[in-house]
N, C-alpha and C. Protein backbone atom coordinates (compact mmCIF):
# COMPACT_ATOMS: atom_id res chain seq x y z
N UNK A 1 -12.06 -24.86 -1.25
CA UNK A 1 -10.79 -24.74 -0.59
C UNK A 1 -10.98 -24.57 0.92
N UNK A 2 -11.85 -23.64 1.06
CA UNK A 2 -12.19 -23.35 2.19
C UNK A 2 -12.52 -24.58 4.01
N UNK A 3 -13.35 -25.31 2.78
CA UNK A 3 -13.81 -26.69 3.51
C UNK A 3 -12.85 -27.62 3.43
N UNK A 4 -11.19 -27.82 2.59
CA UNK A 4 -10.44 -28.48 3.66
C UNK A 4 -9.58 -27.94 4.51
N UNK A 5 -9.84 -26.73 4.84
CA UNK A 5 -8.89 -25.76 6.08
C UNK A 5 -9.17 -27.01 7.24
N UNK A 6 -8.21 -26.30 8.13
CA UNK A 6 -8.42 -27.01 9.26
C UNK A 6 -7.56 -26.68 10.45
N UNK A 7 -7.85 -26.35 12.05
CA UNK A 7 -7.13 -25.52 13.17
C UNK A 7 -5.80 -26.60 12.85
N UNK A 8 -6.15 -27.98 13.18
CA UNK A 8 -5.09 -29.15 13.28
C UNK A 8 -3.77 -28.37 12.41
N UNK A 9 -2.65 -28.74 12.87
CA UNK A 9 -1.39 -28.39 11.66
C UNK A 9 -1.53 -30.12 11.00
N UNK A 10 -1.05 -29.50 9.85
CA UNK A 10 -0.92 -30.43 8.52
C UNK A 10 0.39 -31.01 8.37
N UNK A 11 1.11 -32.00 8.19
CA UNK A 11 2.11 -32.42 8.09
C UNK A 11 2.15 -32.02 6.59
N UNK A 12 3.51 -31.38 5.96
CA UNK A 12 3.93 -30.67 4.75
C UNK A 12 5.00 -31.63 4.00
N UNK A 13 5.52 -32.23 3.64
CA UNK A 13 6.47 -32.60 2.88
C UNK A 13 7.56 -31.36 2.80
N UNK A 14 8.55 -31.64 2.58
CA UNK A 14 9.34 -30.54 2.10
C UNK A 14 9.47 -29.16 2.41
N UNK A 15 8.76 -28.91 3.60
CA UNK A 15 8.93 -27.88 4.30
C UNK A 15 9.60 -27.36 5.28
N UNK A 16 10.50 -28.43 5.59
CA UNK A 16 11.31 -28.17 6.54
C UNK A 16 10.88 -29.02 7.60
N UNK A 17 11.74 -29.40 8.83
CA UNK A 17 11.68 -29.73 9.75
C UNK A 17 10.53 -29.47 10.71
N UNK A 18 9.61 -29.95 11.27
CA UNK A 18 8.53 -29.49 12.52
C UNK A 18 9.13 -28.83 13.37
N UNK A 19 9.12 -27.78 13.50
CA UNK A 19 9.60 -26.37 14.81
C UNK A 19 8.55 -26.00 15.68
N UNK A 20 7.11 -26.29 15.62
CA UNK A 20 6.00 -25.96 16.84
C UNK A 20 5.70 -24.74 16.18
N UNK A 21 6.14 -24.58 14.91
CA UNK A 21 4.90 -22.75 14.08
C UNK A 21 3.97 -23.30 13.43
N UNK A 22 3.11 -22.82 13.35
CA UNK A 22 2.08 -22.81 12.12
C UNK A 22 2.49 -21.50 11.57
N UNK A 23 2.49 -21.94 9.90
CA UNK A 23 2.49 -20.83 8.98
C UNK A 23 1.32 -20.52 8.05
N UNK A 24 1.16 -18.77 8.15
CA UNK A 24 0.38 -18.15 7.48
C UNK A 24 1.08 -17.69 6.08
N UNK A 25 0.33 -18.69 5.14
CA UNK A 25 1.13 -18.31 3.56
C UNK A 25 0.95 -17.05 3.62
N UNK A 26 1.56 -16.22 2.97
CA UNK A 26 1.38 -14.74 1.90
C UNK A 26 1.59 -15.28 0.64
N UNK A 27 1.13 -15.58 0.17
CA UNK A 27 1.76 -15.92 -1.47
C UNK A 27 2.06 -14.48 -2.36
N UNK A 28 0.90 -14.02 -1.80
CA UNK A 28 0.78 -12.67 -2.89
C UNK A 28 1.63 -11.80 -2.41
N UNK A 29 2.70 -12.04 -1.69
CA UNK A 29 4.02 -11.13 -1.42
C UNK A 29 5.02 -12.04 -2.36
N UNK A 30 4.66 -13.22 -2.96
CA UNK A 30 6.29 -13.42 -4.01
C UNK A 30 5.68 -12.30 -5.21
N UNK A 31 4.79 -12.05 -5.63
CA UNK A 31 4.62 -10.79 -7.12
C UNK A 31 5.44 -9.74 -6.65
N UNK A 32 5.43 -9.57 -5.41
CA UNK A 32 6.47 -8.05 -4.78
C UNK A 32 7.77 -8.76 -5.06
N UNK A 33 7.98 -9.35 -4.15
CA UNK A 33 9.64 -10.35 -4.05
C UNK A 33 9.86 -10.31 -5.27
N UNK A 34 9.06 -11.03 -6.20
CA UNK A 34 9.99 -11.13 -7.91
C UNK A 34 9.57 -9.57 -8.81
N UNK A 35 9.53 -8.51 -8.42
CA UNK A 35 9.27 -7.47 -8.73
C UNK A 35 8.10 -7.56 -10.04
N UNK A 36 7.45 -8.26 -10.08
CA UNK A 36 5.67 -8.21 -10.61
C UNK A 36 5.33 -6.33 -10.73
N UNK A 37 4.99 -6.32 -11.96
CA UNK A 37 4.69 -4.97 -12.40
C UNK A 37 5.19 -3.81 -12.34
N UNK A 38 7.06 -4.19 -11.83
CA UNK A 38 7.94 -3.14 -11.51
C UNK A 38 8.31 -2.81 -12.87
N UNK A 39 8.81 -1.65 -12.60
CA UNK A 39 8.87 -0.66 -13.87
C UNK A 39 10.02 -1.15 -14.68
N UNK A 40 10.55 -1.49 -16.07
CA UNK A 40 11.57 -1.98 -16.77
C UNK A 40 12.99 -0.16 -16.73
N UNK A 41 12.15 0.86 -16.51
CA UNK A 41 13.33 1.64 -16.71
C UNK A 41 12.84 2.80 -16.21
N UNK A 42 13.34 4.15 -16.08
CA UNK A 42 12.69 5.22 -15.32
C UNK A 42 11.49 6.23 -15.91
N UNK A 43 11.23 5.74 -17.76
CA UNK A 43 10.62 6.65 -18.24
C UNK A 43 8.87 6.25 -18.08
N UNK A 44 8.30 7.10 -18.31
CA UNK A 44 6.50 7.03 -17.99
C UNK A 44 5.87 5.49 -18.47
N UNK A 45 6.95 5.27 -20.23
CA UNK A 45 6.43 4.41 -20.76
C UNK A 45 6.82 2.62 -20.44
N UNK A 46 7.93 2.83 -19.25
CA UNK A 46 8.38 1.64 -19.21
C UNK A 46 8.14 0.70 -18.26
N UNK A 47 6.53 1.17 -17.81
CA UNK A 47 5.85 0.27 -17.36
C UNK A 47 5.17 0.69 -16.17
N UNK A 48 5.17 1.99 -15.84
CA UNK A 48 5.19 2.64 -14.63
C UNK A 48 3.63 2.02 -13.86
N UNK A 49 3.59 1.82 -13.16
CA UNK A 49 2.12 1.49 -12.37
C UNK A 49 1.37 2.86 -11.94
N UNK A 50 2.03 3.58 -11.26
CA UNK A 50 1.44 5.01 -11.22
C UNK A 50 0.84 5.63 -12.33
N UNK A 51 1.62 5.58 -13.64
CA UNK A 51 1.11 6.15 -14.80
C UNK A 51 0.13 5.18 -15.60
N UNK A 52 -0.17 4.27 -14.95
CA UNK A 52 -1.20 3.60 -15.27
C UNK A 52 -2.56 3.57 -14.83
N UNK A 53 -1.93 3.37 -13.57
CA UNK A 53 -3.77 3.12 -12.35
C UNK A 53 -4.84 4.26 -13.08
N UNK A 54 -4.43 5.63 -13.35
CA UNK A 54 -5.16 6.62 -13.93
C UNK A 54 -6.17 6.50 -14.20
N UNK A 55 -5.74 5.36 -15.49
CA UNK A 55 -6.66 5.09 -16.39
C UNK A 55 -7.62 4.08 -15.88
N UNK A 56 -7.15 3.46 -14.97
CA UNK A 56 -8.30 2.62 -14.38
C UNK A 56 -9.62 2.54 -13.94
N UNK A 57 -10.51 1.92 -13.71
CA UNK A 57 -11.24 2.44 -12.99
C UNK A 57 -11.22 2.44 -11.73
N UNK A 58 -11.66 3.02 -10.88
CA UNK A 58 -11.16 3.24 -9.19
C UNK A 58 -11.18 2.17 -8.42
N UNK A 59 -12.00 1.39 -8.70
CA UNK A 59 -12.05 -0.03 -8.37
C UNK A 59 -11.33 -0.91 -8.88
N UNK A 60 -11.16 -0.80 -10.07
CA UNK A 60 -9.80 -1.83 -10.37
C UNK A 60 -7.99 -1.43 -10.17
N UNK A 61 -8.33 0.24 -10.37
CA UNK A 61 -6.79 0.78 -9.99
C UNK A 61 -7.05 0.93 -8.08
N UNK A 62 -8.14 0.46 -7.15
CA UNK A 62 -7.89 0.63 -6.38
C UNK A 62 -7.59 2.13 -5.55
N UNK A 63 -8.19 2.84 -6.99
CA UNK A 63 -7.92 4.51 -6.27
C UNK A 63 -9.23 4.88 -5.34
N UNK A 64 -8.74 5.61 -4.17
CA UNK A 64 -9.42 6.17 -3.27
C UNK A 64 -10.47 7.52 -3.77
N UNK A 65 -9.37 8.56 -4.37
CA UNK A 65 -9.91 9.68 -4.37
C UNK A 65 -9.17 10.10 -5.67
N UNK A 66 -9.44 10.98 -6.69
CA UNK A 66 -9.00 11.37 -7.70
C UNK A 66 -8.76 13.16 -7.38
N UNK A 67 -7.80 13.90 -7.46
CA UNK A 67 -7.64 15.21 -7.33
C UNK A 67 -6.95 16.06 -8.72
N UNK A 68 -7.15 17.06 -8.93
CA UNK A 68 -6.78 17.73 -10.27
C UNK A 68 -5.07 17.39 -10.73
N UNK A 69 -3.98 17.01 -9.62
CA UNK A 69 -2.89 17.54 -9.59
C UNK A 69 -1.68 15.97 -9.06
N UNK A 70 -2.83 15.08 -8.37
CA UNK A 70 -3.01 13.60 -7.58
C UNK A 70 -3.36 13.01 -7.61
N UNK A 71 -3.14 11.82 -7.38
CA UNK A 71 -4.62 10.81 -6.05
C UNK A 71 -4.26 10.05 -5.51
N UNK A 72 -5.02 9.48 -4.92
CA UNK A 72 -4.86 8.62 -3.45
C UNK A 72 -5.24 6.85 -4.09
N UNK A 73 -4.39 6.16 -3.50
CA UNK A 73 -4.79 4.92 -4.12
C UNK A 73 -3.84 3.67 -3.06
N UNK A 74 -4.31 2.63 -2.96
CA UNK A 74 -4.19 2.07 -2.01
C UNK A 74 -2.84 0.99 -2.21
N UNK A 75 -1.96 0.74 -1.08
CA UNK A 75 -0.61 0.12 -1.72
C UNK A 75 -1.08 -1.41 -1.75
N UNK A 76 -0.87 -1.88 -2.98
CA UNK A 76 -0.81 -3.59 -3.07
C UNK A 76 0.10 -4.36 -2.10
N UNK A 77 1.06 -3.74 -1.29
CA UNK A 77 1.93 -5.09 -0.89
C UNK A 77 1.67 -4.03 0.51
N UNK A 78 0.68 -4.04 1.44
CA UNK A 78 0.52 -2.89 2.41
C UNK A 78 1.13 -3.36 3.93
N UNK A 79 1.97 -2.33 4.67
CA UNK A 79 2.67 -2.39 5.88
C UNK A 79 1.43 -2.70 6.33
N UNK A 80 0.33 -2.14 6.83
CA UNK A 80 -0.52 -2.24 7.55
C UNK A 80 -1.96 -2.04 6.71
N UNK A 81 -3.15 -2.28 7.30
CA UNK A 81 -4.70 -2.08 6.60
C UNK A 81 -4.89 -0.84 6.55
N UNK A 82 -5.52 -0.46 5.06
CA UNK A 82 -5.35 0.94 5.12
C UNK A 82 -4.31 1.54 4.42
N UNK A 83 -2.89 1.02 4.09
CA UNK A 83 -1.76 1.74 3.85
C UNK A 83 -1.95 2.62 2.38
N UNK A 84 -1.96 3.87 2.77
CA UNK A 84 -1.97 4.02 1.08
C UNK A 84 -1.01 4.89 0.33
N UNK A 85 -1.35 5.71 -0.90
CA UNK A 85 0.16 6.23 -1.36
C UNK A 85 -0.31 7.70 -1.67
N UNK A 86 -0.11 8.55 -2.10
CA UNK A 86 -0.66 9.89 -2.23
C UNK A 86 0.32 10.20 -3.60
N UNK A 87 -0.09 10.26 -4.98
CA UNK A 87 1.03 10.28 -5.67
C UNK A 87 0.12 11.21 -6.98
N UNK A 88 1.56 11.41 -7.76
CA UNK A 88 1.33 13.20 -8.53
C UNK A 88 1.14 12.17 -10.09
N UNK A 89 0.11 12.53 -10.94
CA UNK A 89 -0.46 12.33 -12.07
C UNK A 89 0.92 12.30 -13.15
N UNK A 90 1.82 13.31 -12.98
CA UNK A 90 2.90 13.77 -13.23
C UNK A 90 3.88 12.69 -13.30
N UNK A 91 4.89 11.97 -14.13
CA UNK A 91 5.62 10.79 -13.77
C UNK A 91 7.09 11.96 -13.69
N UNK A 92 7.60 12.06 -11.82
CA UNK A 92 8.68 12.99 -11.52
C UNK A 92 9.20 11.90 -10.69
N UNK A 93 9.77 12.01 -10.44
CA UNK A 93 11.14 11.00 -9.53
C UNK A 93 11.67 11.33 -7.89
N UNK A 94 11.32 13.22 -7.88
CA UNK A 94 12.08 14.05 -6.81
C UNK A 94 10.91 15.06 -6.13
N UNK A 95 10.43 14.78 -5.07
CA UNK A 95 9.80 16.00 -4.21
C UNK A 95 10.44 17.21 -4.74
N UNK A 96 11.43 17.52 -5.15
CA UNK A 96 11.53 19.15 -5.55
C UNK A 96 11.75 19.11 -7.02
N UNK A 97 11.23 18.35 -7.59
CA UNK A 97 10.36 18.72 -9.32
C UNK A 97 9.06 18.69 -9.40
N UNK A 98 8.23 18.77 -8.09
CA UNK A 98 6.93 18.94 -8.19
C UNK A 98 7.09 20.98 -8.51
N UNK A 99 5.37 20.90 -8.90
CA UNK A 99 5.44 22.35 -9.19
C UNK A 99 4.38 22.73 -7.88
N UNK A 100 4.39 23.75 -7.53
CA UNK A 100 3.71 24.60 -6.12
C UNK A 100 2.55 23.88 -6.53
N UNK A 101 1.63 23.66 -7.72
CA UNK A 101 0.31 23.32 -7.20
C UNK A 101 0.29 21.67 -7.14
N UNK A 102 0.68 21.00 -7.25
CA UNK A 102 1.06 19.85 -7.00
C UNK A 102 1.66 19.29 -5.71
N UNK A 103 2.60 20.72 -4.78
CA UNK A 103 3.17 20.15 -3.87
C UNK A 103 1.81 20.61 -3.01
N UNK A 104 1.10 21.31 -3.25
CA UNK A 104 -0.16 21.95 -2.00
C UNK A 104 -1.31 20.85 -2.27
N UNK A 105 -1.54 20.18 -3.80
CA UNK A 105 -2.53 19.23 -3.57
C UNK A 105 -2.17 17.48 -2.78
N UNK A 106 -0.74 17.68 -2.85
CA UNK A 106 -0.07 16.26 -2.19
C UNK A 106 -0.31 16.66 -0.80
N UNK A 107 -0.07 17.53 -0.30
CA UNK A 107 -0.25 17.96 1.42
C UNK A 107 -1.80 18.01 1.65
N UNK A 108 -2.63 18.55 0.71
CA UNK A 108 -4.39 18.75 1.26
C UNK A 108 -4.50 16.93 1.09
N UNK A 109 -3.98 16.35 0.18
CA UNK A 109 -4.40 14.80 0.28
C UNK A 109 -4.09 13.78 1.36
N UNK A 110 -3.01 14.13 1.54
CA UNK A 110 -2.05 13.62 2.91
C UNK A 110 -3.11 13.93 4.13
N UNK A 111 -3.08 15.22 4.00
CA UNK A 111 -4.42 15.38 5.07
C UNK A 111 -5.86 14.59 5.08
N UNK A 112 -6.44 14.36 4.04
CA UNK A 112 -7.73 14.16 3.79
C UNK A 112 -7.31 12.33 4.14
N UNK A 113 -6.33 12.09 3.93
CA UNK A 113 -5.94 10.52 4.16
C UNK A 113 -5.85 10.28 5.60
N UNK A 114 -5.53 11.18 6.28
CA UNK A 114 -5.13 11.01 7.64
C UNK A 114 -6.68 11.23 8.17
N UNK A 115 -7.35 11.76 7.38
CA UNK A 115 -8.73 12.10 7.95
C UNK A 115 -9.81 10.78 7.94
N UNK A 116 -9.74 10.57 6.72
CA UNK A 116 -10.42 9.28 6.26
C UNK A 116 -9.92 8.10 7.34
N UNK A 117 -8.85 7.91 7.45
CA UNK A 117 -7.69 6.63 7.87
C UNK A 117 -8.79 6.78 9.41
N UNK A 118 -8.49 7.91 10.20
CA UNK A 118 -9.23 7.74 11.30
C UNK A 118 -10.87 7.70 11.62
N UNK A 119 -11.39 8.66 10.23
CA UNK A 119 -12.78 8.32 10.26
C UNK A 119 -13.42 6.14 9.91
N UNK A 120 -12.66 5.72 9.07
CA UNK A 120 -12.75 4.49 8.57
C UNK A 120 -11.96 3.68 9.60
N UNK A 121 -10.97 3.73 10.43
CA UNK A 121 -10.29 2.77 10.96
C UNK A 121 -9.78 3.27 12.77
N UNK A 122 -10.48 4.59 13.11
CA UNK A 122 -9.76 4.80 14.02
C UNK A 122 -8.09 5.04 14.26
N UNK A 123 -7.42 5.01 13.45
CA UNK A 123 -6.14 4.95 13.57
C UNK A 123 -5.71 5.36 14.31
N UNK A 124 -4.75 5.48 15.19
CA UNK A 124 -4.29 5.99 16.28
C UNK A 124 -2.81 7.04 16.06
N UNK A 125 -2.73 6.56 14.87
CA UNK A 125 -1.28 7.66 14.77
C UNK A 125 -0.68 6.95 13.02
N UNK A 126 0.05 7.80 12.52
CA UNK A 126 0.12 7.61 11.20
C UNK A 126 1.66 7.01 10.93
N UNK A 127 2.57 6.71 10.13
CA UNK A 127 3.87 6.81 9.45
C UNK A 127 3.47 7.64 7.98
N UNK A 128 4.12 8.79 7.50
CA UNK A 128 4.02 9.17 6.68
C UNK A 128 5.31 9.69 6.20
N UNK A 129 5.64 9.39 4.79
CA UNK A 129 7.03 9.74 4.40
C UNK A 129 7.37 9.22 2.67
N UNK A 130 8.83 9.59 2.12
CA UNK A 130 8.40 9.19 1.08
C UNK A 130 9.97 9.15 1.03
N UNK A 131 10.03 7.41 -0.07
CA UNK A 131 11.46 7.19 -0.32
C UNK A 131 11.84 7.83 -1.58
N UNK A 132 13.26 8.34 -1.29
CA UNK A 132 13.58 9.04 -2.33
C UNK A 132 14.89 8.60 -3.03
N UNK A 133 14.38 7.94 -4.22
CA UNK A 133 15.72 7.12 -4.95
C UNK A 133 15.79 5.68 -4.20
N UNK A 134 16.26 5.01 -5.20
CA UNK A 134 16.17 3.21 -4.90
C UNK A 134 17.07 3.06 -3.64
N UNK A 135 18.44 3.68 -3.48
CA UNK A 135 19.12 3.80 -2.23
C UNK A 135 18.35 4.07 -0.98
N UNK A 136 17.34 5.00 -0.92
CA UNK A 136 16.51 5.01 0.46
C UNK A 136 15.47 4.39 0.78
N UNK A 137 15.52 3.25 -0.66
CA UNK A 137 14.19 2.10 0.02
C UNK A 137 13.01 2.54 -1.47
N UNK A 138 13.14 2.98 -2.11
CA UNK A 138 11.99 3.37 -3.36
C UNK A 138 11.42 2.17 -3.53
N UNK A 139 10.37 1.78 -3.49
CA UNK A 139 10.54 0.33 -4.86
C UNK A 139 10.16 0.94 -6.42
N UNK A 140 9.68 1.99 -6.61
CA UNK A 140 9.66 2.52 -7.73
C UNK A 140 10.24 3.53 -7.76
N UNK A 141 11.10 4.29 -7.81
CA UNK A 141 12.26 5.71 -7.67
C UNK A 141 11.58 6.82 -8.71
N UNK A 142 11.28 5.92 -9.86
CA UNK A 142 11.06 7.16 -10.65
C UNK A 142 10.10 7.64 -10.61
N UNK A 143 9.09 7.18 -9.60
CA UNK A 143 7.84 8.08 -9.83
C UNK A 143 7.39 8.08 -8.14
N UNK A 144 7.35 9.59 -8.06
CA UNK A 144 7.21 10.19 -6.81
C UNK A 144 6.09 9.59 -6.34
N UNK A 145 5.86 9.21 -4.86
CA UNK A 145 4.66 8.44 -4.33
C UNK A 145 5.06 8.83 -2.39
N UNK A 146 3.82 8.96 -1.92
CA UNK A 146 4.02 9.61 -0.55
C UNK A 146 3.00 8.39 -0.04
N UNK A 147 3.81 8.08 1.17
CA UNK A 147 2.94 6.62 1.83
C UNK A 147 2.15 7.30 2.89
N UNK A 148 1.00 6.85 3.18
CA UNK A 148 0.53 7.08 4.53
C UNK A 148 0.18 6.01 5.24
N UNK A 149 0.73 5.33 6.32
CA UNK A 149 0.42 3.89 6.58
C UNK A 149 -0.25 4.55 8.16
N UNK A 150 -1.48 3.88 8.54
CA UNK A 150 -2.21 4.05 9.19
C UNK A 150 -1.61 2.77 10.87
N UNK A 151 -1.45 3.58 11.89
CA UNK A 151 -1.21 2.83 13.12
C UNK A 151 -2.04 2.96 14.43
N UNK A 152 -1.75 1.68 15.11
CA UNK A 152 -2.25 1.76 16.10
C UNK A 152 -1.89 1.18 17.75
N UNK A 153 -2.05 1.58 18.90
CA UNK A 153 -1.17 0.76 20.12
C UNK A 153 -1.01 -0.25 19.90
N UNK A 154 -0.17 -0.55 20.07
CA UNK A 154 -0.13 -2.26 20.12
C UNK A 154 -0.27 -2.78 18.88
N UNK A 155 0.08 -2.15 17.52
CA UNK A 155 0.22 -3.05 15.90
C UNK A 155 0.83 -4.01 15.78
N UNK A 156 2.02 -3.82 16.45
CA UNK A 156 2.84 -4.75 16.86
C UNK A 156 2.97 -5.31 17.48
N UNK A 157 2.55 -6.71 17.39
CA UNK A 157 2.17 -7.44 18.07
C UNK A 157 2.68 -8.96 17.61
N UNK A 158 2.94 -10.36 18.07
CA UNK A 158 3.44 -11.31 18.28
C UNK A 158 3.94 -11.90 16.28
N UNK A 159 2.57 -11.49 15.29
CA UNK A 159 2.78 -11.99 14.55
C UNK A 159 4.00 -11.33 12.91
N UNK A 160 4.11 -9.80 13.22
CA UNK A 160 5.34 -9.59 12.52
C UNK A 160 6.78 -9.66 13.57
N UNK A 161 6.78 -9.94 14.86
CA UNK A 161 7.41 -9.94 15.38
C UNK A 161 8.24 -11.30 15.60
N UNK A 162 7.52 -12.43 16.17
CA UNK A 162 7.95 -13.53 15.90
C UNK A 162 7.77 -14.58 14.96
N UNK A 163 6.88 -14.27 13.83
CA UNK A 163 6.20 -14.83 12.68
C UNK A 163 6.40 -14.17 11.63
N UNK A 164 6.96 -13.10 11.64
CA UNK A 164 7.65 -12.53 10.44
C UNK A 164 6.57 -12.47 9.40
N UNK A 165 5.09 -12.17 9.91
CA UNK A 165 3.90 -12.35 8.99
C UNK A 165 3.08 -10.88 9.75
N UNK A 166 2.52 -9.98 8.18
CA UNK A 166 1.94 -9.26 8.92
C UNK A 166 0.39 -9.71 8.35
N UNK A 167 -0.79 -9.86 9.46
CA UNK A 167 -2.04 -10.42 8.70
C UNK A 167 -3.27 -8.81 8.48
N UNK A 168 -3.61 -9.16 7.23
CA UNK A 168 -4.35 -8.07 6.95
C UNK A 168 -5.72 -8.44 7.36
N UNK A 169 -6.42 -7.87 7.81
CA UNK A 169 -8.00 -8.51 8.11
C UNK A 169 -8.78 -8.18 6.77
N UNK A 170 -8.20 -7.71 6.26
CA UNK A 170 -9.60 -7.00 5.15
C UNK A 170 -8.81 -7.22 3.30
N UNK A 171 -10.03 -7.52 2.32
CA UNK A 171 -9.42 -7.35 1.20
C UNK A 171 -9.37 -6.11 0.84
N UNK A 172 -8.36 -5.64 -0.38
CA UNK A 172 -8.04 -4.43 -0.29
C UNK A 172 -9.31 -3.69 -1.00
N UNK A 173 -9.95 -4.44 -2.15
CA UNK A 173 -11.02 -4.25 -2.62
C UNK A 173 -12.40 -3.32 -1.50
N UNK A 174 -12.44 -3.97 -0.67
CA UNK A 174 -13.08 -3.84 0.56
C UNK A 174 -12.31 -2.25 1.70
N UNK A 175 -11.35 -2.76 1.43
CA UNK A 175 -10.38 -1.39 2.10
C UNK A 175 -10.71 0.19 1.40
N UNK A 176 -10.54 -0.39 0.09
CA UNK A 176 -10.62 1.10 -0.90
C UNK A 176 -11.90 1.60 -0.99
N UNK A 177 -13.05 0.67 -0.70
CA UNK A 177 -14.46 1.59 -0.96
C UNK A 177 -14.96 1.95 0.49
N UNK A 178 -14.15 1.56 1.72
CA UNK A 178 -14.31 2.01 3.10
C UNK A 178 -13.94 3.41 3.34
N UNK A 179 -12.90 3.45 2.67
CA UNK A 179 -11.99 5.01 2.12
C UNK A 179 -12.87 5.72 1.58
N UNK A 180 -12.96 5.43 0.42
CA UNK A 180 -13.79 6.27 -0.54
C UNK A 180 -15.18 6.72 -0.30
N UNK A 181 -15.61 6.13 0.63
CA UNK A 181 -17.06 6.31 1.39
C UNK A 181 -16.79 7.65 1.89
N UNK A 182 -15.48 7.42 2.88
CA UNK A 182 -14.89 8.65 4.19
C UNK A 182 -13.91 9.82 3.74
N UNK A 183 -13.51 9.40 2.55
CA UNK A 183 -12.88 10.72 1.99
C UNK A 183 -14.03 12.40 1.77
N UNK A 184 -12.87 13.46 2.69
CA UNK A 184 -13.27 13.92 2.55
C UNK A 184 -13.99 14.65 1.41
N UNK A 185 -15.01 15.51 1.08
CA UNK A 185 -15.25 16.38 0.05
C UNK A 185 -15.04 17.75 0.29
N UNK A 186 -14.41 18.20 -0.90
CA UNK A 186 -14.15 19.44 -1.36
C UNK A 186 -15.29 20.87 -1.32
């Protein structure tokens, strides 16, 4: 595949009119768009991805760090390199149905992410926050998940701006064991 790339633009059929862009596919943002592995209903069993990765192995669930109460695991459809989620073993829906030791191991992780993020990537400053209910942006509501998306001067820059494309440099595969190298220890 590789060897028929080419800088030249390609004349497309059916793509619309020539406008002077070259486009960078995402393909692997239509599995997000057509909700690919989204949950069928709010309970643990109805498909939840959180209540799954668990069982994975860290490399295939993409988890960073495993904690008694958490863990850290990296978002598939990511704002930026690096982006990851900090989320409770627990399938809860609401920051205030966590229990005290759950809400203190989501905050020591949050930390240890912000730690890693800059030991592995330099980051320059974080977004951290968490949607609560499908109305404030969830893509999964029922199961509590805390983002930490890793930033830097100037992220923003020409290609989500006028290209409506954000490019990741790294596979995520590659992302998660850069982490997991730099996560802190206990």
């Amino acid at each position: 595949m590789l060897a028929r790339m080419t800088s030249e633009p390609e004349l497309q059929r059916g793509v619309g009119e020539p406008d002077g862009f070259r486009r960078l596919w995402t393909p692997h943002r239509m599995a997000y768009i057509q909700g690919e592995n989204k949950p069928t209903g709010p309970a643990p069993d109805d498909g939840c991805p959180f209540c799954s990765i668990p069982a994975l192995s860290d490399e295939d669930g993409l988890v960073i760090a495993r904690g008694t109460a958490v863990f850290a695991v990296l978002n598939l459809y990511p704002y930026n390199g690096g982006h990851l989620m900090v989320v409770p073993y627990r399938h809860v829906a609401d920051y205030t149905d966590l229990d005290e030791a759950e809400t203190a191991e989501l905050a020591v992780f949050t930390k240890h992410a912000m730690t890693a993020l800059r030991a592995a990537s330099g980051a320059h400053g974080f977004n951290i926050g968490m949607n609560q209910g499908a109305a404030a942006g969830a893509g999964i509501a029922a199961h509590l998940h805390q983002h930490v998306v890793p930033r830097w001067g100037g992220d923003t820059n020409f290609m989500p701006v006028v290209g409506h494309t954000k490019v990741l440099p790294q596979l995520l595969a590659d992302t998660r064991k850069m982490l997991a190298d730099v996560w802190p220890r206990a």
